[in-house]
C-alpha atoms as a PDB file:
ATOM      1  CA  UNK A   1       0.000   0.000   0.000  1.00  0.00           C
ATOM      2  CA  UNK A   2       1.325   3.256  -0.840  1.00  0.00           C
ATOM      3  CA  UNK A   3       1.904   5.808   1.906  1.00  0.00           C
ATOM      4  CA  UNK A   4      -0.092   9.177   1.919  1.00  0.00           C
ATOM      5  CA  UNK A   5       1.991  12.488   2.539  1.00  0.00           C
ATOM      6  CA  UNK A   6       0.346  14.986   3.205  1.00  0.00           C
ATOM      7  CA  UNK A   7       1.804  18.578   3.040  1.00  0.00           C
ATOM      8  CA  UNK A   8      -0.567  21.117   5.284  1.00  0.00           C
ATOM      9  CA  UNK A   9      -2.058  20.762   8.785  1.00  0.00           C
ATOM     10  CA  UNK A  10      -5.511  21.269   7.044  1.00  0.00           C
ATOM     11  CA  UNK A  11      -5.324  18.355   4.688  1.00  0.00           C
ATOM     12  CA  UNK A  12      -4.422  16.543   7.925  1.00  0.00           C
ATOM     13  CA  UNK A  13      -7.237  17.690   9.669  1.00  0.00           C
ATOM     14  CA  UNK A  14      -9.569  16.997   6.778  1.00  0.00           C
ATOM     15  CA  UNK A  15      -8.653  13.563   6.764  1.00  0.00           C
ATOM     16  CA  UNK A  16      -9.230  13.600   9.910  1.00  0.00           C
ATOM     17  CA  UNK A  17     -12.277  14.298  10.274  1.00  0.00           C
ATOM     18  CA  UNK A  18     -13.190  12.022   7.146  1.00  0.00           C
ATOM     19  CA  UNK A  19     -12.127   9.087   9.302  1.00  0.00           C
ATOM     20  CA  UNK A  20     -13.612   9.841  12.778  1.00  0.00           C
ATOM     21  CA  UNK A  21     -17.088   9.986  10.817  1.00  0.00           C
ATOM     22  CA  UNK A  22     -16.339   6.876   9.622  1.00  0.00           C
ATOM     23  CA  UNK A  23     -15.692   5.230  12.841  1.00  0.00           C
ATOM     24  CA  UNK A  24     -17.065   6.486  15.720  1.00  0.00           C
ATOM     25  CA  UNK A  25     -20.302   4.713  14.555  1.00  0.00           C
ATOM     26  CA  UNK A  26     -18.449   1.505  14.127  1.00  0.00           C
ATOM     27  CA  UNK A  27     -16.641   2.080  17.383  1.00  0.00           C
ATOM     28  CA  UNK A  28     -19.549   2.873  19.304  1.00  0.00           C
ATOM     29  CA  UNK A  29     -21.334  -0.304  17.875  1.00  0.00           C
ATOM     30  CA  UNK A  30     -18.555  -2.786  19.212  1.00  0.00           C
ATOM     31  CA  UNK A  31     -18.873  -0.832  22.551  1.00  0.00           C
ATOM     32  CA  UNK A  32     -22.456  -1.755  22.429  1.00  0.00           C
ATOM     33  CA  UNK A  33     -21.798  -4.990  21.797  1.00  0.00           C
ATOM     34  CA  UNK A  34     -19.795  -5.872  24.381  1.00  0.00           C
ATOM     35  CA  UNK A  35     -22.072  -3.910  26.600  1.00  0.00           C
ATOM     36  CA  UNK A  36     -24.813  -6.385  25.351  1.00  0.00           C
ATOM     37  CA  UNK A  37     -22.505  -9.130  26.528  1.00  0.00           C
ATOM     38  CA  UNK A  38     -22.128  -8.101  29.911  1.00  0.00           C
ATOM     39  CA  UNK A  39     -25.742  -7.122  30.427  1.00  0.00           C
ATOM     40  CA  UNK A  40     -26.408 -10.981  29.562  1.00  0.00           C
ATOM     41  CA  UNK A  41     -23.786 -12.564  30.985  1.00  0.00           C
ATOM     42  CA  UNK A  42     -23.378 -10.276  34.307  1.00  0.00           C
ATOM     43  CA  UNK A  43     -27.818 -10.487  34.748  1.00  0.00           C
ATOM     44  CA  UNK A  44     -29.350 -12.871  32.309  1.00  0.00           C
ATOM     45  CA  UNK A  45     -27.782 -15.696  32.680  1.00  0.00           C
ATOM     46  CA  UNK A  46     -26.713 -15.088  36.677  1.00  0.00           C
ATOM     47  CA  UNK A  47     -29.986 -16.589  37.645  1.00  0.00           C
ATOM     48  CA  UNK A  48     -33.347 -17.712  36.605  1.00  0.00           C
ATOM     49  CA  UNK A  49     -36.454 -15.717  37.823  1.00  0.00           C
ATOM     50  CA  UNK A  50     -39.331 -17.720  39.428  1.00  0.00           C
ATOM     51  CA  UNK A  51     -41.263 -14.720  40.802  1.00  0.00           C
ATOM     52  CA  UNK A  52     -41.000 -13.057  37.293  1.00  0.00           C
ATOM     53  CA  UNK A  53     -41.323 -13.284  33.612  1.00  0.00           C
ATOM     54  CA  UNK A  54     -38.456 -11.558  31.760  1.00  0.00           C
ATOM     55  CA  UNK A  55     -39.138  -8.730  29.518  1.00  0.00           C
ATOM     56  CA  UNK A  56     -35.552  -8.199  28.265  1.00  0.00           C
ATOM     57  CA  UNK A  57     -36.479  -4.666  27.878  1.00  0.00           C
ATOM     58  CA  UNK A  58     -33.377  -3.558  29.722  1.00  0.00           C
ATOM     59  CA  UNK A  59     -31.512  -5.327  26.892  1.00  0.00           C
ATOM     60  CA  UNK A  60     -33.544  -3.925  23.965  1.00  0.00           C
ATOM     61  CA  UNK A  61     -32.866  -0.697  25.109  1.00  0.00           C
ATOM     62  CA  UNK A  62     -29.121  -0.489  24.659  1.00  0.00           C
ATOM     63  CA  UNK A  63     -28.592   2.128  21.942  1.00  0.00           C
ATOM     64  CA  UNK A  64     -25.955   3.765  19.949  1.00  0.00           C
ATOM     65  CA  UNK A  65     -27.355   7.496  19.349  1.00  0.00           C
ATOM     66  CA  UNK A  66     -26.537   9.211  16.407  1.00  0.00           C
ATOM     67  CA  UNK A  67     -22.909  11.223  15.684  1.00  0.00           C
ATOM     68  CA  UNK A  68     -21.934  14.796  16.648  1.00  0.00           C
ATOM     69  CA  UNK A  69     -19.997  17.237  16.013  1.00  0.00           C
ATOM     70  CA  UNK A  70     -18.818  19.206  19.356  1.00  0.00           C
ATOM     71  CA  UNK A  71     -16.023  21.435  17.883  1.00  0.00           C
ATOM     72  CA  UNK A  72     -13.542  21.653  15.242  1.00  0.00           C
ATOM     73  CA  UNK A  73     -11.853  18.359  16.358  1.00  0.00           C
ATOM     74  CA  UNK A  74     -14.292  16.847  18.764  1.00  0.00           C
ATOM     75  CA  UNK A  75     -16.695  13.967  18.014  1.00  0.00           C
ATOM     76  CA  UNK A  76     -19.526  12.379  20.029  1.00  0.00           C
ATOM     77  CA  UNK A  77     -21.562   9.614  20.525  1.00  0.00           C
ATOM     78  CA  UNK A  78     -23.699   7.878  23.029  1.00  0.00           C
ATOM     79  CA  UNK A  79     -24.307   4.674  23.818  1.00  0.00           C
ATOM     80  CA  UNK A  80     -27.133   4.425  26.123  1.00  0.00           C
ATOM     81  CA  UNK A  81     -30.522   2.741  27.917  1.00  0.00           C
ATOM     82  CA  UNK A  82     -33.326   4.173  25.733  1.00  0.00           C
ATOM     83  CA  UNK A  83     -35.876   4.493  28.754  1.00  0.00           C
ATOM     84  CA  UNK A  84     -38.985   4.558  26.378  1.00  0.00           C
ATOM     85  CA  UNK A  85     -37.808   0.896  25.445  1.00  0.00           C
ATOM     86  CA  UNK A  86     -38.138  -0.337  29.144  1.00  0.00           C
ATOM     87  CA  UNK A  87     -41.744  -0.165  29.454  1.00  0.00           C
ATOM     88  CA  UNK A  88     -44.224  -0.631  32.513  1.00  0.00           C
ATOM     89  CA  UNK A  89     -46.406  -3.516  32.180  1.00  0.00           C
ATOM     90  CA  UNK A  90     -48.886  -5.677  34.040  1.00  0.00           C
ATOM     91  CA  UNK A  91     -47.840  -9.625  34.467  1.00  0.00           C
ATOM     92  CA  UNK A  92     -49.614 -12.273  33.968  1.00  0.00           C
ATOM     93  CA  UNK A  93     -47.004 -14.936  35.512  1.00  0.00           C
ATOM     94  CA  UNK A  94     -48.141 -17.399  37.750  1.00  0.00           C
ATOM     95  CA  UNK A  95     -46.686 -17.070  40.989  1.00  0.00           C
ATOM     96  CA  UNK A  96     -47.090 -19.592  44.060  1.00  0.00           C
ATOM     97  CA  UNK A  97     -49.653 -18.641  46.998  1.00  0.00           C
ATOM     98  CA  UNK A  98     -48.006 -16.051  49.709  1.00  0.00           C
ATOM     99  CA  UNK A  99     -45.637 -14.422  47.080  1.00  0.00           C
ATOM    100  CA  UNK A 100     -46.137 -11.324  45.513  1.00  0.00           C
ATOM    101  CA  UNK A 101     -46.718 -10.469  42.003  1.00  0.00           C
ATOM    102  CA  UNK A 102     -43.618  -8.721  40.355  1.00  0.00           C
ATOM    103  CA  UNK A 103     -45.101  -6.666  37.260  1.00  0.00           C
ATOM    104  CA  UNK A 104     -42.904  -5.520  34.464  1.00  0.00           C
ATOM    105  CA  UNK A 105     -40.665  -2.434  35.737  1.00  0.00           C
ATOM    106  CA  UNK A 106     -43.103  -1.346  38.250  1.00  0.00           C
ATOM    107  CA  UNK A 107     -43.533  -0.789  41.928  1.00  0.00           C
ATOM    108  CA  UNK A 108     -44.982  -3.432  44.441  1.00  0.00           C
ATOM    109  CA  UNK A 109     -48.035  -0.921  44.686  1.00  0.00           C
ATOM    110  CA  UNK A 110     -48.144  -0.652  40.649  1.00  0.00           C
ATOM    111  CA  UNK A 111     -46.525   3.007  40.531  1.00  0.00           C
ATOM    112  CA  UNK A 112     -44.408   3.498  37.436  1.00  0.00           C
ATOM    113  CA  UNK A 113     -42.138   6.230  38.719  1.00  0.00           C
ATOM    114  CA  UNK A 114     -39.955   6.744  42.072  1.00  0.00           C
ATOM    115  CA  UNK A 115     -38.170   9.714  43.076  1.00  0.00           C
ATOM    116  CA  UNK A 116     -38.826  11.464  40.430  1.00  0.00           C
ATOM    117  CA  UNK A 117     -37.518   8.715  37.291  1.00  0.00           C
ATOM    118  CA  UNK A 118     -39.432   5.860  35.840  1.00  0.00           C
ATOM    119  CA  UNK A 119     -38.740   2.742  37.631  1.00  0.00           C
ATOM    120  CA  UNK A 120     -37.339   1.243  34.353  1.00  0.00           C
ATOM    121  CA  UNK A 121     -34.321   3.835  34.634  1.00  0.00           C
ATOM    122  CA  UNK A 122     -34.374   2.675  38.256  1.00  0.00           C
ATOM    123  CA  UNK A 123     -33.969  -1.161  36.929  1.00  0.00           C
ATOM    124  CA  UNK A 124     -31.072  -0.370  34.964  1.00  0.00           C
ATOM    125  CA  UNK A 125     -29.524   0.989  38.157  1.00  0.00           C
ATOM    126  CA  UNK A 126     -30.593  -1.270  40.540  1.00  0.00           C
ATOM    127  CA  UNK A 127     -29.238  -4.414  38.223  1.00  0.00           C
ATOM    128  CA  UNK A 128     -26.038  -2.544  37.849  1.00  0.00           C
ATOM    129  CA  UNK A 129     -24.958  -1.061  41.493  1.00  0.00           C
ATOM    130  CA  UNK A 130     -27.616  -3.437  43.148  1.00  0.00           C
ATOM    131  CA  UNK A 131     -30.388  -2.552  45.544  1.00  0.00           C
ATOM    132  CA  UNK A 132     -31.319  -3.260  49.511  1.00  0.00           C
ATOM    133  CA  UNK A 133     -34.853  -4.024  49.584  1.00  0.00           C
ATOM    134  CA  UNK A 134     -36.161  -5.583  52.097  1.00  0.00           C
ATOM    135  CA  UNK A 135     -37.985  -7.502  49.867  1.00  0.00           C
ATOM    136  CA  UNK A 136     -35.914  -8.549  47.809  1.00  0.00           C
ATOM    137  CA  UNK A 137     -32.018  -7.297  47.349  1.00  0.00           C
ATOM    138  CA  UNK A 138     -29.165  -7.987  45.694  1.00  0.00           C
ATOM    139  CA  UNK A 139     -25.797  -6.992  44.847  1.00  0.00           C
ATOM    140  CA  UNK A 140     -24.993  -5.239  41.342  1.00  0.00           C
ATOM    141  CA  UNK A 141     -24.011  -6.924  38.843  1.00  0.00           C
ATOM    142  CA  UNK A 142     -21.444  -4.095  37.614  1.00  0.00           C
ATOM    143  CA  UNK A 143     -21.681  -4.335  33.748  1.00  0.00           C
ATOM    144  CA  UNK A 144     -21.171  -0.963  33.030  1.00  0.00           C
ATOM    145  CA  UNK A 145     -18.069  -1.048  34.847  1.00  0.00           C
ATOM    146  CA  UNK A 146     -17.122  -4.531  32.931  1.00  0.00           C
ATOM    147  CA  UNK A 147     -18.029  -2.647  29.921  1.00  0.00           C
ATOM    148  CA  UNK A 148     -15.575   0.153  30.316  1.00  0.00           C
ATOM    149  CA  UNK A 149     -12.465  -1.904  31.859  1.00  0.00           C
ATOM    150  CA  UNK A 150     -13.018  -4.093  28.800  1.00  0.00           C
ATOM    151  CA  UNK A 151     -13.045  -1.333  26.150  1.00  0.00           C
ATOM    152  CA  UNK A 152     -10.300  -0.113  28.363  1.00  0.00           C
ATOM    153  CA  UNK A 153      -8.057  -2.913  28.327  1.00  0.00           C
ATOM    154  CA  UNK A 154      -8.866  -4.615  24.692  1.00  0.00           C
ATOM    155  CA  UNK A 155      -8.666  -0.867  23.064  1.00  0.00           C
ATOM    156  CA  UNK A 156     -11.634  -1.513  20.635  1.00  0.00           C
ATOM    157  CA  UNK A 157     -11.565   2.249  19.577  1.00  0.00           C
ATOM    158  CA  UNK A 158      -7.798   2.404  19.122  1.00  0.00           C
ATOM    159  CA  UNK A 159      -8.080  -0.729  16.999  1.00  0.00           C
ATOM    160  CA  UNK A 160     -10.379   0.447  14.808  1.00  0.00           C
ATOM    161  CA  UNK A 161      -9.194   3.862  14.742  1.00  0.00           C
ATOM    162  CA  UNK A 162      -5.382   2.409  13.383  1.00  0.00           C
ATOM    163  CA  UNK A 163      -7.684   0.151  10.953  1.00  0.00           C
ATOM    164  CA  UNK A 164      -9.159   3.008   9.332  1.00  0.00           C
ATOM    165  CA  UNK A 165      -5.582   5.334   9.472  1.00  0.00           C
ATOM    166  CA  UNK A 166      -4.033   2.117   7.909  1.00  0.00           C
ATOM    167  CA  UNK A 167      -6.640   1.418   5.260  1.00  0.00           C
ATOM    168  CA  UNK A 168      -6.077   5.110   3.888  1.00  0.00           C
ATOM    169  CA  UNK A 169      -2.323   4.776   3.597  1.00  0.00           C
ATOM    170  CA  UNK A 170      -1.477   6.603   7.353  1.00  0.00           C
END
């Protein structure tokens, strides 16, 4: 492959600029990903519900948003829990005698919001830092923390970044 020289800053910063729209939506995808992963792994498949029917809203609602540009050299994108995709719901899941009923992303008293936020934003937090309830706690599971020592460690974003450089003779 023949190597590009380039002569100004600005054809530098062009180029760029050409590449980072190119990938930061291909970055941001593989972050999702692997965010995806840990949301399974780390919940999903930690244990089996038997007061509860899984939605898998929480999972449905990871989302990469769409690409901006913040200043001359500064790109962003966010990867995040779409709340409108985590919805409040009635269940229909049989439960034993004594127990009670779990609805979808909801309160024991059927309220849809606490403190101000829906309770599906709360879900997302309570499965990641964990919650006390008396009726029912548990310790986080920690996958956005997985998610970022991950990215952190296996450099997704550098990777792709040096693909991209490579592929266009940098």
């Amino acid at each position: 492959m023949a190597i590009r020289k380039l002569y100004r800053w600005s054809e530098f910063d062009k180029l760029y600029n050409q590449i980072m729209e190119k990938a930061m939506p291909t970055i941001a995808q593989k972050i999702s990903e692997t965010l995806k992963n840990y949301v399974k792994t780390n919940w999903y498949m930690s244990h089996t519900p038997q007061f509860y029917e899984r939605t898998y809203d929480v999972l449905n609602s990871i989302t990469v948003g769409k690409l901006t540009k913040k200043g001359k050299n500064q790109w962003d994108i966010l990867i995040y829990f779409d709340k409108d995709k985590i919805t409040s719901d009635f269940s229909n899941f049989e439960i034993p005698d004594g127990f009670i009923r779990l609805n979808h992303h909801m309160s024991i008293d059927d309220q849809t919001t606490y403190d101000g936020s829906t309770i599906g934003e709360w879900v997302v937090y309570w499965m990641n830092y964990g919650q006390n309830s008396s009726i029912h706690g548990y310790v986080g599971t920690h996958f956005l923390e997985d998610t970022t020592k991950f990215t952190r460690t296996d450099k997704t974003h550098i990777k792709a970044m040096n693909n991209l450089f490579e592929s266009m003779g940098l």
